[in-house]
PDB file of N, CA and C in Angstrom:
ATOM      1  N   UNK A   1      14.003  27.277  11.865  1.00  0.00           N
ATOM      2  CA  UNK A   1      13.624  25.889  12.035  1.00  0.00           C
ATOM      3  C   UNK A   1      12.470  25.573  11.074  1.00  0.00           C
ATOM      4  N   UNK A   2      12.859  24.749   9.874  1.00  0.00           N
ATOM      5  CA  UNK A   2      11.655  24.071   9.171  1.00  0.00           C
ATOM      6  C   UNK A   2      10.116  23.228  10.188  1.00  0.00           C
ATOM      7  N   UNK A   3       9.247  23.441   9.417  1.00  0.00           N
ATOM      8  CA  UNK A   3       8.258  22.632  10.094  1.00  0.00           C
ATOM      9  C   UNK A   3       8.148  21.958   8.926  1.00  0.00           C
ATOM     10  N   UNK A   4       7.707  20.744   9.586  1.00  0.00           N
ATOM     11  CA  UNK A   4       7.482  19.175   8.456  1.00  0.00           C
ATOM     12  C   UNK A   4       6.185  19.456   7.859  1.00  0.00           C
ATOM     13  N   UNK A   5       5.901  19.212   6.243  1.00  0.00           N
ATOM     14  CA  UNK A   5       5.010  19.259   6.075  1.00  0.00           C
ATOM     15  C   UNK A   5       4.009  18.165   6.154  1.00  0.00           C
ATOM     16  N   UNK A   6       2.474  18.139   5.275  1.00  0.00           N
ATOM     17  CA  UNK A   6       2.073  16.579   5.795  1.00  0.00           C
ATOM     18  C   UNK A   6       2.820  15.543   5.246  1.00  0.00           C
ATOM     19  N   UNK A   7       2.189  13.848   5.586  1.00  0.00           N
ATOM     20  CA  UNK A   7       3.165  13.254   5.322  1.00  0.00           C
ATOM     21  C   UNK A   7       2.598  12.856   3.900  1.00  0.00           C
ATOM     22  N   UNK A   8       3.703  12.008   3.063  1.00  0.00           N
ATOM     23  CA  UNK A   8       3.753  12.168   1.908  1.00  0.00           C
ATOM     24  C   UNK A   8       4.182  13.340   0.885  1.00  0.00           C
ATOM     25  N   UNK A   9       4.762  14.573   1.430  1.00  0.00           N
ATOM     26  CA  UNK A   9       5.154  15.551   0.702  1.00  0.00           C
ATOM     27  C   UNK A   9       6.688  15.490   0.580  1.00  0.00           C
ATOM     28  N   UNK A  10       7.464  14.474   1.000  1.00  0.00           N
ATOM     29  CA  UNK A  10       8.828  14.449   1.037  1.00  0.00           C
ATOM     30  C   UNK A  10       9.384  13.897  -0.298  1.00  0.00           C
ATOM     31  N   UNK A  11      10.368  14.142  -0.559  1.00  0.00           N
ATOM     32  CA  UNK A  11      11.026  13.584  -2.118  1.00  0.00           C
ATOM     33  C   UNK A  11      11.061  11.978  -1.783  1.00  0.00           C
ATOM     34  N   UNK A  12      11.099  11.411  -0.430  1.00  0.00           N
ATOM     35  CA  UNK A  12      11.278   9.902   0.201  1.00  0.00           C
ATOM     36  C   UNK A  12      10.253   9.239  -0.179  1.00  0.00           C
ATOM     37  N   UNK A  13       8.968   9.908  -0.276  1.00  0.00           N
ATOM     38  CA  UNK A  13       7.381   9.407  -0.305  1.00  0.00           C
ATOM     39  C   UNK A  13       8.184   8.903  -1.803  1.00  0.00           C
ATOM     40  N   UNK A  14       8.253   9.462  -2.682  1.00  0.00           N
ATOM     41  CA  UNK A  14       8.235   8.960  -4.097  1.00  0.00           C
ATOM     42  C   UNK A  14       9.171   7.992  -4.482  1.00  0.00           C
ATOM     43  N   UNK A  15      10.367   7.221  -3.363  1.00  0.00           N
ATOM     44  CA  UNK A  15      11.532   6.558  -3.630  1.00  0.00           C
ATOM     45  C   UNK A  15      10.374   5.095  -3.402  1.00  0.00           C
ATOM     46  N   UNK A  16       9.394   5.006  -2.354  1.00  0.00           N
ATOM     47  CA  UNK A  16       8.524   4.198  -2.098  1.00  0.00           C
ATOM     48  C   UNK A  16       7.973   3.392  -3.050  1.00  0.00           C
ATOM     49  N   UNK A  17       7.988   1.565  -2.316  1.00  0.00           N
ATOM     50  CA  UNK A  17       7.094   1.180  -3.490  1.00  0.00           C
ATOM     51  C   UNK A  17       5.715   1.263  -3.132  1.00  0.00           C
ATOM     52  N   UNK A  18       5.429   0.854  -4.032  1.00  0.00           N
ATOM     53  CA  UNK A  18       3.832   0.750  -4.213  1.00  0.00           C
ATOM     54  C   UNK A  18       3.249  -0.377  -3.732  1.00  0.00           C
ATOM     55  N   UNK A  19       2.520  -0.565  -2.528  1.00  0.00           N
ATOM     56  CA  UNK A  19       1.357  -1.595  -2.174  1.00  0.00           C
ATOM     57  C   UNK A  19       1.116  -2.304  -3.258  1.00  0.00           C
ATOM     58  N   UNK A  20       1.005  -3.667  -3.419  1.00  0.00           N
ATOM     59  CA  UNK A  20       0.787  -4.564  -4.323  1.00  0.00           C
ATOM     60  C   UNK A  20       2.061  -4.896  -5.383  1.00  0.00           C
ATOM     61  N   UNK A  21       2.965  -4.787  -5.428  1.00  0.00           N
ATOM     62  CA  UNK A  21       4.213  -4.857  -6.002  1.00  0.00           C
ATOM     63  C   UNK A  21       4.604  -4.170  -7.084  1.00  0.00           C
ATOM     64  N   UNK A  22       3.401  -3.149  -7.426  1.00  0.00           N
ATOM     65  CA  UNK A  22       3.867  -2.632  -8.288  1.00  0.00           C
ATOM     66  C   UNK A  22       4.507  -2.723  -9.572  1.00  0.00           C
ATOM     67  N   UNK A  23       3.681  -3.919  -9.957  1.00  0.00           N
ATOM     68  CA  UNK A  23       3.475  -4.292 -11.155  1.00  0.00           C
ATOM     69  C   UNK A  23       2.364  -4.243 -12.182  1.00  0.00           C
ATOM     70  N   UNK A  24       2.432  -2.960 -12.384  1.00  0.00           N
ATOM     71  CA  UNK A  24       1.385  -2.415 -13.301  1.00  0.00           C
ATOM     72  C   UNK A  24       0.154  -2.561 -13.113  1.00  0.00           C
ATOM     73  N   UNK A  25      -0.076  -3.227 -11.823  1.00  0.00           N
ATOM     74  CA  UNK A  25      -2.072  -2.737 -11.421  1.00  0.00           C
ATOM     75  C   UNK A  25      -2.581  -1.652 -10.359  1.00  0.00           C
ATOM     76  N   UNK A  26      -2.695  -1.262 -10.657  1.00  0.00           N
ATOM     77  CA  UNK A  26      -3.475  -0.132  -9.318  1.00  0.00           C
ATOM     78  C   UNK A  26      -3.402  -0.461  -8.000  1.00  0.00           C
ATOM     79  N   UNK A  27      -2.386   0.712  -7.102  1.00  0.00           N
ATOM     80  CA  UNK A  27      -2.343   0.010  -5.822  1.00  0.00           C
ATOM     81  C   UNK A  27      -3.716   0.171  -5.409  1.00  0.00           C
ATOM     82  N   UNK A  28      -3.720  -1.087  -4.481  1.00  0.00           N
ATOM     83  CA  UNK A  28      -5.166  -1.793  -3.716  1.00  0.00           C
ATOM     84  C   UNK A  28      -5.378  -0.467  -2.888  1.00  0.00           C
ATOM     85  N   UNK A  29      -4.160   0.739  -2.182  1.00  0.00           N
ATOM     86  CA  UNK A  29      -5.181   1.827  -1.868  1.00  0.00           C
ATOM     87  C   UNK A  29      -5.348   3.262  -2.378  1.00  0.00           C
ATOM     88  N   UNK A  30      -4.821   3.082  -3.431  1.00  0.00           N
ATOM     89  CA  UNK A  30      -5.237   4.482  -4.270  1.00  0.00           C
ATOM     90  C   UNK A  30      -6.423   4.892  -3.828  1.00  0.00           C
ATOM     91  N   UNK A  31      -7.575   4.187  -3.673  1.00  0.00           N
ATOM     92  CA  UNK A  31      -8.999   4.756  -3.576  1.00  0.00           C
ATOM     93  C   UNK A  31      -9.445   4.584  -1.794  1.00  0.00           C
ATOM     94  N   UNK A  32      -8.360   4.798  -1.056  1.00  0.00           N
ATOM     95  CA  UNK A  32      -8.489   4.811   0.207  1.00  0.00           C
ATOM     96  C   UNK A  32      -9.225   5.925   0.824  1.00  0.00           C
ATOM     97  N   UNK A  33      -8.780   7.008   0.452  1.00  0.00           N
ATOM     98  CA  UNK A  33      -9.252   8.127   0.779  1.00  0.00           C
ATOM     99  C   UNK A  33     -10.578   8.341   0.608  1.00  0.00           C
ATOM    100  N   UNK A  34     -11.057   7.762  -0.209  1.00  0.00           N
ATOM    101  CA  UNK A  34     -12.286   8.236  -0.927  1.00  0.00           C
ATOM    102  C   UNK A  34     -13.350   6.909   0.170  1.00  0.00           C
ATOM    103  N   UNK A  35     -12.748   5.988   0.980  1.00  0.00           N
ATOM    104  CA  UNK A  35     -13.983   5.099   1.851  1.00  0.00           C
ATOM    105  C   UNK A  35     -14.201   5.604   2.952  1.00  0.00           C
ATOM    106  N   UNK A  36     -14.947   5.004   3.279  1.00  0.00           N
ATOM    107  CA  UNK A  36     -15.591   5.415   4.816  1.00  0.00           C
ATOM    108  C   UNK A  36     -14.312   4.441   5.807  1.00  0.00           C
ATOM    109  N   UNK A  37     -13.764   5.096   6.925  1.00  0.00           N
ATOM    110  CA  UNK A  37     -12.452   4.446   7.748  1.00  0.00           C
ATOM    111  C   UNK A  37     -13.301   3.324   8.090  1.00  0.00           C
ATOM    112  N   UNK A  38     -14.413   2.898   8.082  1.00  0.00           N
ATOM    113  CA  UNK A  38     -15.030   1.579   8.502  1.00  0.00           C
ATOM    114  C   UNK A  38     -14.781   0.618   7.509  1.00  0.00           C
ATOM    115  N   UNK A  39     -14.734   1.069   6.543  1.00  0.00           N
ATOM    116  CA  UNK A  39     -14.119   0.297   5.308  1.00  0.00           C
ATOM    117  C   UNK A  39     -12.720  -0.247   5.431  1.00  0.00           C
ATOM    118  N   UNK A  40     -11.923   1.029   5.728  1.00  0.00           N
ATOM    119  CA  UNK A  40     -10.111   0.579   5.453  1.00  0.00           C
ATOM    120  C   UNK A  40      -9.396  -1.070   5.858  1.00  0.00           C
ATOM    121  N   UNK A  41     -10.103  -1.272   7.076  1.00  0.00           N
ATOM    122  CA  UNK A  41      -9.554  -2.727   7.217  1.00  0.00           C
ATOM    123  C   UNK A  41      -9.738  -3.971   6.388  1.00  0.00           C
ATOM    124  N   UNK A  42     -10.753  -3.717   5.821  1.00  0.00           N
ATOM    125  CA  UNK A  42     -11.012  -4.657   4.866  1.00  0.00           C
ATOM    126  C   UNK A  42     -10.209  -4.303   3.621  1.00  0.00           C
ATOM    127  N   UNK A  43     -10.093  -3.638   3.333  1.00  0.00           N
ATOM    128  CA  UNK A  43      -8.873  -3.592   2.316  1.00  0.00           C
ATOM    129  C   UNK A  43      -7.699  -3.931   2.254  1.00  0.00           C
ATOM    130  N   UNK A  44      -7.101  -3.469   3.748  1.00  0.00           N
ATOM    131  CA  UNK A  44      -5.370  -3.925   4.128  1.00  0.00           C
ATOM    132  C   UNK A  44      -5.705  -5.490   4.734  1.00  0.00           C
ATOM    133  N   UNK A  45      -7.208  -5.855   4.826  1.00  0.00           N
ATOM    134  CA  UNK A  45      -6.861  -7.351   5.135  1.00  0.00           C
ATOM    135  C   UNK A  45      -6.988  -8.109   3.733  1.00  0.00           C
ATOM    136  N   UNK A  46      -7.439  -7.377   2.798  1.00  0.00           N
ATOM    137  CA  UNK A  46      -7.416  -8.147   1.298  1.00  0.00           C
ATOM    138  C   UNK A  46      -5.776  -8.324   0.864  1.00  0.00           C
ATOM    139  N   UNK A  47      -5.171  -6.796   1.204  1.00  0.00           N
ATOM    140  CA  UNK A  47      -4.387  -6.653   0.844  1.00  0.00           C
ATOM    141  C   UNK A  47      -2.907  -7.667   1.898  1.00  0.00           C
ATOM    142  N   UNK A  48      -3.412  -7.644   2.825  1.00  0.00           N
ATOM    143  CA  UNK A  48      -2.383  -9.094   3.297  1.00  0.00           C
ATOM    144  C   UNK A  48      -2.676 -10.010   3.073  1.00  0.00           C
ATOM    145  N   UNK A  49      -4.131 -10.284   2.278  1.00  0.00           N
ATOM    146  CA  UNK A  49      -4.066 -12.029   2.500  1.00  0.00           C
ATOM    147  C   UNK A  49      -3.498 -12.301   0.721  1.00  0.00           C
ATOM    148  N   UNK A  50      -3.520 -11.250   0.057  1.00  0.00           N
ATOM    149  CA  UNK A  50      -2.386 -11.321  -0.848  1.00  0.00           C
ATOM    150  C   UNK A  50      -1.302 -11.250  -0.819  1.00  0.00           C
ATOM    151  N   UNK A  51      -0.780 -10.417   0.492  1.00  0.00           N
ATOM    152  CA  UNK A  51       0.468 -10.511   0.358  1.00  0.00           C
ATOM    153  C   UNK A  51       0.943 -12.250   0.796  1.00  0.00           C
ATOM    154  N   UNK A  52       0.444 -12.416   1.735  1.00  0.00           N
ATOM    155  CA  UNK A  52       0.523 -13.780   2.360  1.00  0.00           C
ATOM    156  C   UNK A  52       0.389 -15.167   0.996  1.00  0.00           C
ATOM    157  N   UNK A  53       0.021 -15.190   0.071  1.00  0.00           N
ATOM    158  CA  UNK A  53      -0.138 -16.232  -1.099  1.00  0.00           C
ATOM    159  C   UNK A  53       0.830 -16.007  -1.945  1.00  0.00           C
ATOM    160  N   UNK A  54       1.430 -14.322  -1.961  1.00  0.00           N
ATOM    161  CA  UNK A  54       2.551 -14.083  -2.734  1.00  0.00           C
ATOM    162  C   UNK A  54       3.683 -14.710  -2.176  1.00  0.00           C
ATOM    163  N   UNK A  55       3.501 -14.557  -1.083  1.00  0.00           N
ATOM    164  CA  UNK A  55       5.228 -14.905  -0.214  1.00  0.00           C
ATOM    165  C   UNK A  55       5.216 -16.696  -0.174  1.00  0.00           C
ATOM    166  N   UNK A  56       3.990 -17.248   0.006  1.00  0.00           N
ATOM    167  CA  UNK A  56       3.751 -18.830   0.173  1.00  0.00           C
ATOM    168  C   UNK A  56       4.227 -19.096  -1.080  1.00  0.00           C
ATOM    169  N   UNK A  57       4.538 -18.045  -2.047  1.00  0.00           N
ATOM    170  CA  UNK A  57       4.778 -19.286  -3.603  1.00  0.00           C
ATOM    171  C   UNK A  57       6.272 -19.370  -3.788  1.00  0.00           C
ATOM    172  N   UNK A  58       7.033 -18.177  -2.852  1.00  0.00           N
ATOM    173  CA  UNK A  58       8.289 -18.477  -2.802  1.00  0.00           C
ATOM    174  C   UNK A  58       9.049 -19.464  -2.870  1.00  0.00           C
ATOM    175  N   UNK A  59       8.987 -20.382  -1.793  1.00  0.00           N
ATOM    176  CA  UNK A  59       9.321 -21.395  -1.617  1.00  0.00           C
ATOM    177  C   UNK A  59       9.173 -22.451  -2.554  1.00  0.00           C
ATOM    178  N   UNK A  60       8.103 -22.077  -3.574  1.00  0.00           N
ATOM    179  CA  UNK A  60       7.669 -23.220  -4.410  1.00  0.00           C
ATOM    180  C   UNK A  60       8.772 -23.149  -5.569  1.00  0.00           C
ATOM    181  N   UNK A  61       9.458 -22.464  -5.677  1.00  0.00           N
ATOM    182  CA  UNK A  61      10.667 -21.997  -6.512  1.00  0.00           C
ATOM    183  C   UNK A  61      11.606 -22.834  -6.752  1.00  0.00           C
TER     184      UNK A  61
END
């Protein structure tokens, strides 16, 4: 019986996109690891209130 390793070590992790669309800028959490967890929310709330202006321009299409 295999044991799972941590997560992100699967060939699946790499089929994944990338936070921020992945269009050639640095995902918003590459440098996650490196904050204090008192930090992290403020990032994934930067990072939705972008996602949220991306999806609002849809419609403008």
């Amino acid at each position: 019986m295999a044991v799972p390793g941590p997560p992100g070590t699967s060939d699946r992790a790499a089929e994944t996109t990338e936070p921020g669309g992945g269009t050639g800028g640095s995902s918003p959490f590459a440098d996650l690891t490196q904050l204090p967890v008192s930090e992290h929310v403020a990032v994934f709330e930067a990072e939705h209130a972008r996602l949220q202006r991306e999806l609002a321009t849809i419609d403008q299409v």
